[in-house]
PDB file of N, CA and C in Angstrom:
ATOM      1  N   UNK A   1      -1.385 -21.996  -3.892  1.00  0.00           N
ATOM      2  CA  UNK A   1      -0.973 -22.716  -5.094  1.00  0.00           C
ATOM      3  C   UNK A   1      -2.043 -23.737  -5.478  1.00  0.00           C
ATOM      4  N   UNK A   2      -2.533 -24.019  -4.787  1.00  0.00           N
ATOM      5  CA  UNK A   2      -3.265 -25.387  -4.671  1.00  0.00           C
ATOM      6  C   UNK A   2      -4.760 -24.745  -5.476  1.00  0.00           C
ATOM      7  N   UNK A   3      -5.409 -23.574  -4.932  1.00  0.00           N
ATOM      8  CA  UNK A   3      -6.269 -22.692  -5.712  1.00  0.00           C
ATOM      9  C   UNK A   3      -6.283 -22.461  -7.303  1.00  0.00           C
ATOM     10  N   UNK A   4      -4.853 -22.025  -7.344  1.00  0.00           N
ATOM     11  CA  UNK A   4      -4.362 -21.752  -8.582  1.00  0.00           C
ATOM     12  C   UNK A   4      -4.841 -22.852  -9.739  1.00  0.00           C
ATOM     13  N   UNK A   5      -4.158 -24.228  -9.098  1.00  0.00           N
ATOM     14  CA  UNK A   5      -3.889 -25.265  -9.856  1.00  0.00           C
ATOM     15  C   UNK A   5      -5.318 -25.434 -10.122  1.00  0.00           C
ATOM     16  N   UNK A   6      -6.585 -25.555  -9.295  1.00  0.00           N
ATOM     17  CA  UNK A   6      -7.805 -25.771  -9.499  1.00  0.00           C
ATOM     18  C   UNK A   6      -8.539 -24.868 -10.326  1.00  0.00           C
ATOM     19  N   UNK A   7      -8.079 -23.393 -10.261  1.00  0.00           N
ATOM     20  CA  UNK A   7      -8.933 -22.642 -11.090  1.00  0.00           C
ATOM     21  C   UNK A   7      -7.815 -22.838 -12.490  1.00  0.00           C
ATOM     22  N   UNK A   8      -6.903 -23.110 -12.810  1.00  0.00           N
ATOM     23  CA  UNK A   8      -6.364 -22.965 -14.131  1.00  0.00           C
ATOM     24  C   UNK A   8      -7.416 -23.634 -15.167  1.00  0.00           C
ATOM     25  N   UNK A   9      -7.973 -24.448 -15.102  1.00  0.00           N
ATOM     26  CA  UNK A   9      -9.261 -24.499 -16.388  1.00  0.00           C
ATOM     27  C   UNK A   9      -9.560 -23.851 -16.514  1.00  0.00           C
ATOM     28  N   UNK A  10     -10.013 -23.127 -15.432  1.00  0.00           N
ATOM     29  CA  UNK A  10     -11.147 -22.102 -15.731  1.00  0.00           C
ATOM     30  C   UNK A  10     -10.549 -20.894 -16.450  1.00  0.00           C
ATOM     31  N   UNK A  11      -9.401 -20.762 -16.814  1.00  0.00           N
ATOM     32  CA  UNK A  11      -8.974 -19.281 -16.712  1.00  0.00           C
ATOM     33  C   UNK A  11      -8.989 -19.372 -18.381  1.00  0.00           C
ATOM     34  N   UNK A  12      -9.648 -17.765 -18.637  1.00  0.00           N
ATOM     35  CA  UNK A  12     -10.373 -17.805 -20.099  1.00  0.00           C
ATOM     36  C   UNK A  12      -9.572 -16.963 -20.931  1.00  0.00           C
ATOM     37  N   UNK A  13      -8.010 -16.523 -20.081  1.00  0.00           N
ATOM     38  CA  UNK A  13      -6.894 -15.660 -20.846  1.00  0.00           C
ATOM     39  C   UNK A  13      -7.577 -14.455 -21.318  1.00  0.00           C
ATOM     40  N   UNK A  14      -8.548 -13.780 -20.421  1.00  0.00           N
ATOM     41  CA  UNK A  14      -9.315 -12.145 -21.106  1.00  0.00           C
ATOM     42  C   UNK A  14      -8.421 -11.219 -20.115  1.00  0.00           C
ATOM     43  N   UNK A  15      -7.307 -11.881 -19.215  1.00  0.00           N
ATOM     44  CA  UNK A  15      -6.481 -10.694 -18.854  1.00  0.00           C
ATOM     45  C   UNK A  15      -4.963 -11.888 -18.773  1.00  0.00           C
ATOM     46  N   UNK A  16      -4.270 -11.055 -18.437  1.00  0.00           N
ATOM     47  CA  UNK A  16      -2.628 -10.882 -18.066  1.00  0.00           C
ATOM     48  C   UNK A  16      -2.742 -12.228 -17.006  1.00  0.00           C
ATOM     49  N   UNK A  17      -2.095 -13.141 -17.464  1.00  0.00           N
ATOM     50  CA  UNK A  17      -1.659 -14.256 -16.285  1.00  0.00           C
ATOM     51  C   UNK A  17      -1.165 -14.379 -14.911  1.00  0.00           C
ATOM     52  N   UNK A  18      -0.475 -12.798 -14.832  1.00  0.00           N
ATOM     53  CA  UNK A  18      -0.191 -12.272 -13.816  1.00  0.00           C
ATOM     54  C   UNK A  18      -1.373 -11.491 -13.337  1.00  0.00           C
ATOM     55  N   UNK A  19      -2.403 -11.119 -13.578  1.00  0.00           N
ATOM     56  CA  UNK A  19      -3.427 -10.335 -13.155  1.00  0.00           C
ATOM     57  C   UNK A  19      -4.357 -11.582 -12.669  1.00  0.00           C
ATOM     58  N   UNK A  20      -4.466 -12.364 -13.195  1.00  0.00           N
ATOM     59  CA  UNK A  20      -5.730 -13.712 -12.606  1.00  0.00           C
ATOM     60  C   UNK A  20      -4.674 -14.510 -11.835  1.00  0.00           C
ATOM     61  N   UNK A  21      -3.391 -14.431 -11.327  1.00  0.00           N
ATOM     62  CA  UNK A  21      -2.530 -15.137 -10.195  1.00  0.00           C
ATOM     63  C   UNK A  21      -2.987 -14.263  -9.125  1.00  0.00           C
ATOM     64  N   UNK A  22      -2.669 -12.735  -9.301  1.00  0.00           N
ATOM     65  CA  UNK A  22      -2.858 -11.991  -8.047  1.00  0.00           C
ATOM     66  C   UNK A  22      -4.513 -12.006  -7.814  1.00  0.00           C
ATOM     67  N   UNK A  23      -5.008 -11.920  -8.393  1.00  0.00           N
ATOM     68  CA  UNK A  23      -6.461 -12.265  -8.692  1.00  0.00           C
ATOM     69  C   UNK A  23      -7.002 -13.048  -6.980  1.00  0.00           C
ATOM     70  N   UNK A  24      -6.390 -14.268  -7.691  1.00  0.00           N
ATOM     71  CA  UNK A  24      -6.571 -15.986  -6.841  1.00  0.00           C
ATOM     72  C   UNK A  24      -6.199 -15.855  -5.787  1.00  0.00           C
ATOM     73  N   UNK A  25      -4.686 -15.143  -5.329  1.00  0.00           N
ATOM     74  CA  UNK A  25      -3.950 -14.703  -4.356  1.00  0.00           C
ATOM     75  C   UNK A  25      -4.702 -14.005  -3.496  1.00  0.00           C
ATOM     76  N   UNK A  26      -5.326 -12.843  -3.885  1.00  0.00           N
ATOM     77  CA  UNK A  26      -5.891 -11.884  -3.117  1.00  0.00           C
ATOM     78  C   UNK A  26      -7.302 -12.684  -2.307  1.00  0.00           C
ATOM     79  N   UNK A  27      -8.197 -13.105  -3.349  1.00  0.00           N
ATOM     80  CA  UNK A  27      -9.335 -13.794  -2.627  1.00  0.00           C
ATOM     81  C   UNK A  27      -9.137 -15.058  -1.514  1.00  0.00           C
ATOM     82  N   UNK A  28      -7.808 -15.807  -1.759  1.00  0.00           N
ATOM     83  CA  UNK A  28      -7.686 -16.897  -1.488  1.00  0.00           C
ATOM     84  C   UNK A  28      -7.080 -16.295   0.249  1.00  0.00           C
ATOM     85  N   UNK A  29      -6.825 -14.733   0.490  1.00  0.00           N
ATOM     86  CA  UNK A  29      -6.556 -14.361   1.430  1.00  0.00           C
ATOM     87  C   UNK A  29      -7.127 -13.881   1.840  1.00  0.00           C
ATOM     88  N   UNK A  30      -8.324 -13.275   1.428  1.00  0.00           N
ATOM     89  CA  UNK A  30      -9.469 -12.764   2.067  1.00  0.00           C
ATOM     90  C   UNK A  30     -10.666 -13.511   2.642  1.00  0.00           C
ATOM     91  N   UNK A  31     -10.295 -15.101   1.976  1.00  0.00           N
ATOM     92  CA  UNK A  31     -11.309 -16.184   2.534  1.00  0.00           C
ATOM     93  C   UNK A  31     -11.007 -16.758   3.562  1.00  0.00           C
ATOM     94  N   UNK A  32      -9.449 -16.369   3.300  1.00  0.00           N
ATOM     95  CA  UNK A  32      -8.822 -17.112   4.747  1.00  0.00           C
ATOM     96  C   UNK A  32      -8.980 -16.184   5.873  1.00  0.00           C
ATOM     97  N   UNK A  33      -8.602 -14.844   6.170  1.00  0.00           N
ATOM     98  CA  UNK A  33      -9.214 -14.118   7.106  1.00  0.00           C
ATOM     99  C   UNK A  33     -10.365 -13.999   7.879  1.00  0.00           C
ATOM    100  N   UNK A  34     -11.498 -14.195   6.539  1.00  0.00           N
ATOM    101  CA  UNK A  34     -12.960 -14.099   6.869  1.00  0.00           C
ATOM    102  C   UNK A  34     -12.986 -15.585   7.733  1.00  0.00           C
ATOM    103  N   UNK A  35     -12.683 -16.732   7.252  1.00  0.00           N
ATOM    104  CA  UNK A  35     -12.365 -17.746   8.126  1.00  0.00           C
ATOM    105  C   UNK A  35     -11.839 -17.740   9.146  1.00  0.00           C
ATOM    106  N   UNK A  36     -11.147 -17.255   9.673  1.00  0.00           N
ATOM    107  CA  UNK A  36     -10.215 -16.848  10.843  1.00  0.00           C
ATOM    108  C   UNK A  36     -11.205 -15.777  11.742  1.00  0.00           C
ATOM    109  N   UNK A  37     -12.161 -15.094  10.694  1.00  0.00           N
ATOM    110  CA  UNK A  37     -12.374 -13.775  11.968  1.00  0.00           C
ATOM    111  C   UNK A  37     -11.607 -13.287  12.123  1.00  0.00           C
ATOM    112  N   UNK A  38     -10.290 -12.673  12.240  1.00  0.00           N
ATOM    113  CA  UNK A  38      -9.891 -11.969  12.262  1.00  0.00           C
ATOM    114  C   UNK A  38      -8.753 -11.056  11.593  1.00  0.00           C
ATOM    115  N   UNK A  39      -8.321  -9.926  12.018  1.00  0.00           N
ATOM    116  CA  UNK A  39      -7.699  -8.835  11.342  1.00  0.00           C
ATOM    117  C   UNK A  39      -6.306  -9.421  11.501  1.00  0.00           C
ATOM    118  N   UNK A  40      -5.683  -8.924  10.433  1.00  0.00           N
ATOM    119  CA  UNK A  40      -3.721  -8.826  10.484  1.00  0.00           C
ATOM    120  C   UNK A  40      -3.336  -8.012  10.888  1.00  0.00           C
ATOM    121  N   UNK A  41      -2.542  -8.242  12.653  1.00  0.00           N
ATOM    122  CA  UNK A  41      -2.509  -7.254  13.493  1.00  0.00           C
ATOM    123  C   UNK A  41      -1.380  -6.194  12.744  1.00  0.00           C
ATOM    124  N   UNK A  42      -0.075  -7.253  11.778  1.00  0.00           N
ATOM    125  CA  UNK A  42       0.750  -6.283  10.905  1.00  0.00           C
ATOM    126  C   UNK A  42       1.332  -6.931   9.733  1.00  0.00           C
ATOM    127  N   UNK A  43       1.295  -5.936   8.675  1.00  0.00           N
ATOM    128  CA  UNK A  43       1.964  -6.566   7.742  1.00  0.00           C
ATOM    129  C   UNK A  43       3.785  -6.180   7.807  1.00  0.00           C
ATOM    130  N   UNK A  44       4.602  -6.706   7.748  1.00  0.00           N
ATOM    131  CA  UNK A  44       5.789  -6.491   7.665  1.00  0.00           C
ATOM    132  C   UNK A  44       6.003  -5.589   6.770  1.00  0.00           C
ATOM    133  N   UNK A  45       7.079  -4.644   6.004  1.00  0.00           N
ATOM    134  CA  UNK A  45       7.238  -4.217   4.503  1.00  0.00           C
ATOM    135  C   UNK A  45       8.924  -4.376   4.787  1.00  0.00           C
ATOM    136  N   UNK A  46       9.041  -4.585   3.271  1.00  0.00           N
ATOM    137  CA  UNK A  46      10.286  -5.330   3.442  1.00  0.00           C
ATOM    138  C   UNK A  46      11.660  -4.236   3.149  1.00  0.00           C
ATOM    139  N   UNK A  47      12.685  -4.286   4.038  1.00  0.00           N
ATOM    140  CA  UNK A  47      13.519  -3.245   4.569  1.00  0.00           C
ATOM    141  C   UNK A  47      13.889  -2.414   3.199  1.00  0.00           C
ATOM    142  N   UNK A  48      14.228  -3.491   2.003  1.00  0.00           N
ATOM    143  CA  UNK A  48      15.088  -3.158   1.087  1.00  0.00           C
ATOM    144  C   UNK A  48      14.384  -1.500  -0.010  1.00  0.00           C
ATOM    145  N   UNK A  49      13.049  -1.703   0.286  1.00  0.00           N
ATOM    146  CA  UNK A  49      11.935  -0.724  -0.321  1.00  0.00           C
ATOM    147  C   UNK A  49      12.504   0.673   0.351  1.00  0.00           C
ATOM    148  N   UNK A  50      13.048   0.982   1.574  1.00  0.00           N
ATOM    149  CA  UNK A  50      13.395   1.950   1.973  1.00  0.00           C
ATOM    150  C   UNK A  50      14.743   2.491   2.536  1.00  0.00           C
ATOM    151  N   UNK A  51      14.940   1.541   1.610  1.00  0.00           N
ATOM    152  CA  UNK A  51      16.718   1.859   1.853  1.00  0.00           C
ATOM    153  C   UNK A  51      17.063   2.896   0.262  1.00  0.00           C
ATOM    154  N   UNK A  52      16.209   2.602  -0.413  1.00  0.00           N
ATOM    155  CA  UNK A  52      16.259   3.518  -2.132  1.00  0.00           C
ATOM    156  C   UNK A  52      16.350   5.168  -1.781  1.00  0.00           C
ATOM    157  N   UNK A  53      15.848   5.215  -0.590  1.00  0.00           N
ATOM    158  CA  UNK A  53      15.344   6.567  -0.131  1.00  0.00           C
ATOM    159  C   UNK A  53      16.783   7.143   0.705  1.00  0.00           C
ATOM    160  N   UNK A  54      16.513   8.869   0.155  1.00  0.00           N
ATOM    161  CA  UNK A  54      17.102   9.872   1.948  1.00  0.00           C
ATOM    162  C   UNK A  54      16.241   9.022   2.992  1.00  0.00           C
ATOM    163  N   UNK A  55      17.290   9.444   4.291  1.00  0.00           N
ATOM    164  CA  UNK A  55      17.296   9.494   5.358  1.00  0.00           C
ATOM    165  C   UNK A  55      15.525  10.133   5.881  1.00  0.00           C
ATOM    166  N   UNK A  56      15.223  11.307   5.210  1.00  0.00           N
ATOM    167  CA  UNK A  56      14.005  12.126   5.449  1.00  0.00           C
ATOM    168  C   UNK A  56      12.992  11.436   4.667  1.00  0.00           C
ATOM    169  N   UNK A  57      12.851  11.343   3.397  1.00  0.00           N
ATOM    170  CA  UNK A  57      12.054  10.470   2.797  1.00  0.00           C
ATOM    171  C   UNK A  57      12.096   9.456   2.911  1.00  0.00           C
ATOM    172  N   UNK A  58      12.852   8.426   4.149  1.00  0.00           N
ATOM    173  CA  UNK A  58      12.618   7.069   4.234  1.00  0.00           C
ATOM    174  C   UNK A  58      11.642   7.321   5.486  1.00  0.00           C
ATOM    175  N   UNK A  59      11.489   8.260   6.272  1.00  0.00           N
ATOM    176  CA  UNK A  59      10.834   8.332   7.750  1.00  0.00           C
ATOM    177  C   UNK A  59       9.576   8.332   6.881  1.00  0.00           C
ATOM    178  N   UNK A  60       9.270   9.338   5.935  1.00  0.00           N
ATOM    179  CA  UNK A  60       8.171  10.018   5.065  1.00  0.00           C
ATOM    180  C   UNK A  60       7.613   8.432   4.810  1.00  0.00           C
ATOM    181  N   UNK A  61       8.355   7.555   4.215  1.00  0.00           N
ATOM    182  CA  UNK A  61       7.864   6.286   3.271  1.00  0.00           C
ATOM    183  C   UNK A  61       7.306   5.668   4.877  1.00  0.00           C
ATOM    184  N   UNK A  62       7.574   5.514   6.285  1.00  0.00           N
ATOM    185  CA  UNK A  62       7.494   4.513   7.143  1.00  0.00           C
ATOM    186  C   UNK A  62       6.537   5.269   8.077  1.00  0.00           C
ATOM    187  N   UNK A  63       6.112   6.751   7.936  1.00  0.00           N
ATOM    188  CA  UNK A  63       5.024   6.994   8.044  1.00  0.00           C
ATOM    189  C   UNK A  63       3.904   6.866   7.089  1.00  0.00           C
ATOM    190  N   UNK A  64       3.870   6.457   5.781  1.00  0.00           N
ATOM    191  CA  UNK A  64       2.741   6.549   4.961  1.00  0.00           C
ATOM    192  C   UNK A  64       2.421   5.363   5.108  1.00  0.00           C
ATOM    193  N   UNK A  65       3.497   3.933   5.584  1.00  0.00           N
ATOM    194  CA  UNK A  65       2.959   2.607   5.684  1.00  0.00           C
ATOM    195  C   UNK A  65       2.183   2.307   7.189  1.00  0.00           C
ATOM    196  N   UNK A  66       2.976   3.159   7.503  1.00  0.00           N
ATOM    197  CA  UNK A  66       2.440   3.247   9.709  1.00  0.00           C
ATOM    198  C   UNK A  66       0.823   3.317   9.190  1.00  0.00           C
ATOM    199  N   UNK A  67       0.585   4.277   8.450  1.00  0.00           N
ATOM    200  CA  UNK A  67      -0.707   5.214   8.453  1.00  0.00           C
ATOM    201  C   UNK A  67      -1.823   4.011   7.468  1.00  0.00           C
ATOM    202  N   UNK A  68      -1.450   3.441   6.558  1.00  0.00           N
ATOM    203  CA  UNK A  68      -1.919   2.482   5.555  1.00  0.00           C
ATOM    204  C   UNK A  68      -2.678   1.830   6.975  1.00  0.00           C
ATOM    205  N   UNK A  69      -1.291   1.162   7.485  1.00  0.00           N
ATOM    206  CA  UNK A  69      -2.051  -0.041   8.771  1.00  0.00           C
ATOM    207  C   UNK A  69      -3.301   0.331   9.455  1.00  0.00           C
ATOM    208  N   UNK A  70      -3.549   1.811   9.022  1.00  0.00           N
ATOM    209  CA  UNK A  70      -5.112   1.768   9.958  1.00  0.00           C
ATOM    210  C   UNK A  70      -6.419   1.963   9.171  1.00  0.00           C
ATOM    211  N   UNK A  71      -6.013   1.285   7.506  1.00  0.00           N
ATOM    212  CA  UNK A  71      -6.809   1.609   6.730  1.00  0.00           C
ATOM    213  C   UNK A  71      -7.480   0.150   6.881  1.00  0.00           C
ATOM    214  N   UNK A  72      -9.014   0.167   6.412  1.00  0.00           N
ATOM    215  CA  UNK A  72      -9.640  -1.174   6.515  1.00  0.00           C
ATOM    216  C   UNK A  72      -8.636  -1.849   4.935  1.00  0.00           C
ATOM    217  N   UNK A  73      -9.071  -3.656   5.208  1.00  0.00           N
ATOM    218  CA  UNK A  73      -8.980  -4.397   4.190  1.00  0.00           C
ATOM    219  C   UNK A  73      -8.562  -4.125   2.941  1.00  0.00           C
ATOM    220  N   UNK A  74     -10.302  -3.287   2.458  1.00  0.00           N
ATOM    221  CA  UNK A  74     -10.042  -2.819   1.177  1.00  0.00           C
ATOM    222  C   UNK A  74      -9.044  -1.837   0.360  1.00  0.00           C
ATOM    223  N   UNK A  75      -9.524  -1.030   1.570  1.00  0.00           N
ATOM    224  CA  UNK A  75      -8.702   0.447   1.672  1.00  0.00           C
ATOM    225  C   UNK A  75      -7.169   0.132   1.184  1.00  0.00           C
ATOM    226  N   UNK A  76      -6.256  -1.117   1.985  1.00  0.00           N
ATOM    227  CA  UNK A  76      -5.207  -1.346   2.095  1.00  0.00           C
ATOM    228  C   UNK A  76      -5.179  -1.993   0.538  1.00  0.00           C
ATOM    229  N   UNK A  77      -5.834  -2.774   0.236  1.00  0.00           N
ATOM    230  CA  UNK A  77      -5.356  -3.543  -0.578  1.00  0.00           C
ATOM    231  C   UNK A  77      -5.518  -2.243  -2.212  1.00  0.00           C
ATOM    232  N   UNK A  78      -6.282  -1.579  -2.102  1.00  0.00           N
ATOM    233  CA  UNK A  78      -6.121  -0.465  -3.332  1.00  0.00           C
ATOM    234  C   UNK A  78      -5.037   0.492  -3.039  1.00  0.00           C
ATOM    235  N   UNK A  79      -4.938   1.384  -2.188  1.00  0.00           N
ATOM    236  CA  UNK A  79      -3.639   2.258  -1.866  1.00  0.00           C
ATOM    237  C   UNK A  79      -2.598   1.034  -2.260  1.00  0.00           C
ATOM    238  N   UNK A  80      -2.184  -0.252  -1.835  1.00  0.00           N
ATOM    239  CA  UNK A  80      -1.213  -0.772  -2.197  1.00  0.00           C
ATOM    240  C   UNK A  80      -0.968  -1.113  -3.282  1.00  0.00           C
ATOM    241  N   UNK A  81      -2.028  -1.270  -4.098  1.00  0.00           N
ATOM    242  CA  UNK A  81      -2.023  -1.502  -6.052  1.00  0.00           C
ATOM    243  C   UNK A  81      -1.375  -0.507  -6.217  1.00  0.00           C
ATOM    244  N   UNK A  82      -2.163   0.956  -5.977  1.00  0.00           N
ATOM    245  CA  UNK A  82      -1.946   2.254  -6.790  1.00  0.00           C
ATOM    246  C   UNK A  82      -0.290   2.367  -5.956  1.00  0.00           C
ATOM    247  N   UNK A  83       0.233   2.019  -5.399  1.00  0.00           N
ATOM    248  CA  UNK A  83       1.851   2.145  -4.511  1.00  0.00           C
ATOM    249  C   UNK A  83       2.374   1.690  -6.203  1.00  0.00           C
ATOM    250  N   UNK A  84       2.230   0.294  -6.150  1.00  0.00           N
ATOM    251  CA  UNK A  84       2.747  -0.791  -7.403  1.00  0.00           C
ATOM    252  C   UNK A  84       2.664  -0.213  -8.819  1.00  0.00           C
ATOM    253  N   UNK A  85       2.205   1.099  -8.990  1.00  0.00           N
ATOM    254  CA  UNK A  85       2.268   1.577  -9.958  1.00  0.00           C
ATOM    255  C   UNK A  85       1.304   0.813 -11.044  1.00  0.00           C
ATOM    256  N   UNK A  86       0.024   0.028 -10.397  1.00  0.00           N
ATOM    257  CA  UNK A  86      -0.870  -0.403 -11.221  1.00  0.00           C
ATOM    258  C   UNK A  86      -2.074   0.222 -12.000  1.00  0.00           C
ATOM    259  N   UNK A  87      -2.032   0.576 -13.061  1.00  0.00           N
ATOM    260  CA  UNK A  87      -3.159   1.085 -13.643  1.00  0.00           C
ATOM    261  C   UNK A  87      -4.567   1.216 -12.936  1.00  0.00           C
ATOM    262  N   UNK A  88      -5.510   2.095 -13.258  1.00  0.00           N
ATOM    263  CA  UNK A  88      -6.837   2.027 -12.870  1.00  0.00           C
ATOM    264  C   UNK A  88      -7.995   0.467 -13.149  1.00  0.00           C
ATOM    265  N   UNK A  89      -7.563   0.096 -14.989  1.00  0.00           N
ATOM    266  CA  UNK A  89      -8.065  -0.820 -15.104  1.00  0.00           C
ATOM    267  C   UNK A  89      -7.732  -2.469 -14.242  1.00  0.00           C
ATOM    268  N   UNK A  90      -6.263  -2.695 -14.080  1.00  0.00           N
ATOM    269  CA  UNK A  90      -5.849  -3.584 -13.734  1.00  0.00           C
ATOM    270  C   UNK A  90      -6.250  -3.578 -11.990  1.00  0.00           C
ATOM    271  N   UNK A  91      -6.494  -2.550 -10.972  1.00  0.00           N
ATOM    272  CA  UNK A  91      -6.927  -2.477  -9.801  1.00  0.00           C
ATOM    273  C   UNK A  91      -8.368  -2.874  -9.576  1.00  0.00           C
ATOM    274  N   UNK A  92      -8.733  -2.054 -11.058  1.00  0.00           N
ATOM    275  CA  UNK A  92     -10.930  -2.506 -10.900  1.00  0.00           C
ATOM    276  C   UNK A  92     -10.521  -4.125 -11.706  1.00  0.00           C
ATOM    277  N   UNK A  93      -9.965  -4.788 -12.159  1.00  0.00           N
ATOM    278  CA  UNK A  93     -10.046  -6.400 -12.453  1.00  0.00           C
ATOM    279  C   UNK A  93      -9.607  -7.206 -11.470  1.00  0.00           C
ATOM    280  N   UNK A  94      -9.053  -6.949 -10.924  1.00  0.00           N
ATOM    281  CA  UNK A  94      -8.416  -7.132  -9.683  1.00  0.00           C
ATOM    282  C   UNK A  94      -8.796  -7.391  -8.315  1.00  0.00           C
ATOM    283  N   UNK A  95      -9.477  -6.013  -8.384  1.00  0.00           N
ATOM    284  CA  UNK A  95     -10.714  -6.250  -6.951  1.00  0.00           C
ATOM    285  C   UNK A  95     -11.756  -6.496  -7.172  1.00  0.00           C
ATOM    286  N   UNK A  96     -12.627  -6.326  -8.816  1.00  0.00           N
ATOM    287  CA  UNK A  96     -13.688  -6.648  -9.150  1.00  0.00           C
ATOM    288  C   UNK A  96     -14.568  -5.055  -8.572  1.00  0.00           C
ATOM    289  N   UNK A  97     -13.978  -4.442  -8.731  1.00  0.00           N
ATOM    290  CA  UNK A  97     -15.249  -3.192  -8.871  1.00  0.00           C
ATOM    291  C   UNK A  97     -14.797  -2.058  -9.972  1.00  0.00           C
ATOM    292  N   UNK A  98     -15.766  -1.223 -10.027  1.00  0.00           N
ATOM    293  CA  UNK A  98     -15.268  -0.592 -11.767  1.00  0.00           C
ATOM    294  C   UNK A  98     -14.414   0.518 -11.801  1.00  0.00           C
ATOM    295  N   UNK A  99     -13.467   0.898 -12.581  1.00  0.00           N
ATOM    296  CA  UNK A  99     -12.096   1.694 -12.914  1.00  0.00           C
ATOM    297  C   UNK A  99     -12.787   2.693 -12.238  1.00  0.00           C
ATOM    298  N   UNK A 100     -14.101   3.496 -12.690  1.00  0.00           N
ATOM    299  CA  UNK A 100     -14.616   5.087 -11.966  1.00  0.00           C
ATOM    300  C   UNK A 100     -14.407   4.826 -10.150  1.00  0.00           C
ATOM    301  N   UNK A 101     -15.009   3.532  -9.887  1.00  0.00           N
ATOM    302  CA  UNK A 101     -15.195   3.570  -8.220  1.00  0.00           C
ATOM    303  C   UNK A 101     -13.570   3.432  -7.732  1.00  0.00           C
ATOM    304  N   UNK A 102     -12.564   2.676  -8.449  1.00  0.00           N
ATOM    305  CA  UNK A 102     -11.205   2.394  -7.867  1.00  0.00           C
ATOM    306  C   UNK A 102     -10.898   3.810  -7.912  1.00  0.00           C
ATOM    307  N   UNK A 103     -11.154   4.904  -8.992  1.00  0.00           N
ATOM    308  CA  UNK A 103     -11.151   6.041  -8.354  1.00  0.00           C
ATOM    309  C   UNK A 103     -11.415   7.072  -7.803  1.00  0.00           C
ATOM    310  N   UNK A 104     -12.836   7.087  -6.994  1.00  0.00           N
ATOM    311  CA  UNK A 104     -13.357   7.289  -6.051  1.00  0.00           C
ATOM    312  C   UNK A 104     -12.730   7.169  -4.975  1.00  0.00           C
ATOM    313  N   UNK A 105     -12.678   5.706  -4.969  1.00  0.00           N
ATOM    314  CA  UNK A 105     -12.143   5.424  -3.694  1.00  0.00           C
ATOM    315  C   UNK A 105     -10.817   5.248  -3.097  1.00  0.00           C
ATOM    316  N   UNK A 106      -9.798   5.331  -4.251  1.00  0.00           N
ATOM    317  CA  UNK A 106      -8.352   5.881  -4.196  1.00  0.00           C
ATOM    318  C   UNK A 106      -8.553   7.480  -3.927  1.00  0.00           C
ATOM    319  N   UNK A 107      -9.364   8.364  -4.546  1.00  0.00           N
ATOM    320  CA  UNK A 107      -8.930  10.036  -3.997  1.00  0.00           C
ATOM    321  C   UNK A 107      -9.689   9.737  -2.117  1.00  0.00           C
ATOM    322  N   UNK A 108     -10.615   8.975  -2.124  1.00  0.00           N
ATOM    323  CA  UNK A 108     -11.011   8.839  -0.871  1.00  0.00           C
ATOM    324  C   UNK A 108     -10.087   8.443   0.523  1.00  0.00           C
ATOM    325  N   UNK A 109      -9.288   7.443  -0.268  1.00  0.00           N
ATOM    326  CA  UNK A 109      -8.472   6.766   1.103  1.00  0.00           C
ATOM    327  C   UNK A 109      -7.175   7.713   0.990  1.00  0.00           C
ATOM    328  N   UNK A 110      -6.623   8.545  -0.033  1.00  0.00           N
ATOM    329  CA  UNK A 110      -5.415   9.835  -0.145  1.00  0.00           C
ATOM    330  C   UNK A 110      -5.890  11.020   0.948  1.00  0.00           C
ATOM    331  N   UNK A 111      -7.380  11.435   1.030  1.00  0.00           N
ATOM    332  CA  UNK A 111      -8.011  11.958   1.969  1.00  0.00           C
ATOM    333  C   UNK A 111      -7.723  11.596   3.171  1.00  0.00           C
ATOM    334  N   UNK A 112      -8.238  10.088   3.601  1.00  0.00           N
ATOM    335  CA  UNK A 112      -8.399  10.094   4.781  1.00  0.00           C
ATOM    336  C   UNK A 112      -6.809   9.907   5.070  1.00  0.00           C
ATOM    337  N   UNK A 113      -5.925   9.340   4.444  1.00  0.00           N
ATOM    338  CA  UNK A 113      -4.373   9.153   5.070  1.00  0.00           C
ATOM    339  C   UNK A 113      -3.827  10.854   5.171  1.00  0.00           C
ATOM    340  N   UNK A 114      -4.447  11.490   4.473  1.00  0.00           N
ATOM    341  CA  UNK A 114      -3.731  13.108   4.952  1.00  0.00           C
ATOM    342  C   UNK A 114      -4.403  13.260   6.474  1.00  0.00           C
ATOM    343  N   UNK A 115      -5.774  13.384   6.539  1.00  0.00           N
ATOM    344  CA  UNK A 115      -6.466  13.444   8.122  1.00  0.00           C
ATOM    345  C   UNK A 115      -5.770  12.572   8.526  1.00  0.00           C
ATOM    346  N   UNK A 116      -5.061  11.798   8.551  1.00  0.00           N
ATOM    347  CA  UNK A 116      -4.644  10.713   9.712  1.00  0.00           C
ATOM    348  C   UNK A 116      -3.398  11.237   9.980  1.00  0.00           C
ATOM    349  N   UNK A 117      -2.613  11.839   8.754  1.00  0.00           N
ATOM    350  CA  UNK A 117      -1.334  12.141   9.441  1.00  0.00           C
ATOM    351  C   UNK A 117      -1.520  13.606  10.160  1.00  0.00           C
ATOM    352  N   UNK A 118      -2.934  14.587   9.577  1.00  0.00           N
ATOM    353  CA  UNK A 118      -2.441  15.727  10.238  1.00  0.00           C
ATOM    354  C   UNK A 118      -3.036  15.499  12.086  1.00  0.00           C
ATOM    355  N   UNK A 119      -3.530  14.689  12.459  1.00  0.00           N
ATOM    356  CA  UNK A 119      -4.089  14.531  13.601  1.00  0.00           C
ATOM    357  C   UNK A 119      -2.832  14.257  14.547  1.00  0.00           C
TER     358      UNK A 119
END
């Protein structure tokens, strides 16, 4: 919050208010990690996301998040946009790299999570 409040001058309204919050959010957690040295041994996901589901497609949903957890940083944080049903453009403003590479590297990490589950 405290980030937020400091960059709000700066913010020049060329996107969605909600896109330069998650923006702030995201870096302001990636500085803190890099500070820390180290990795997030887990992220929680929260029960209510897989209760929407069958019985079979809820195992399906708690293996695709099992499998996320062994994706690096980046990896995680784009598969989880494209989860959120976020556009191409709003993922490349977001992470700061361009709409073609977010999809590059979204068919890339759909790849490697199929090799991970067929292993």
């Amino acid at each position: 919050i405290l980030n937020l409040w400091k960059g709000f001058p700066l913010f020049r309204g060329e996107s969605r208010i909600e896109t330069w919050i998650y923006r702030i959010a995201l870096n302001t957690c990636i500085s803190q990690l890099r500070k820390q040295n180290k990795r997030p041994l887990f992220v929680p996901l929260s029960v209510e996301v897989t209760q929407l589901y069958e019985p079979d497609e809820e195992n399906r949903m708690a293996e695709l998040y099992r499998l996320i957890q062994k994706l690096n940083a980046m990896e995680k944080a784009l598969i989880l946009l494209y989860l959120e049903d976020r556009s191409y453009d709003e993922i490349a403003q977001l992470t700061g790299i361009s709409k073609t590479n977010v999809g590059t590297k979204l068919t890339r990490i759909k790849e490697k999570l199929k090799q991970l589950s067929d292993q």
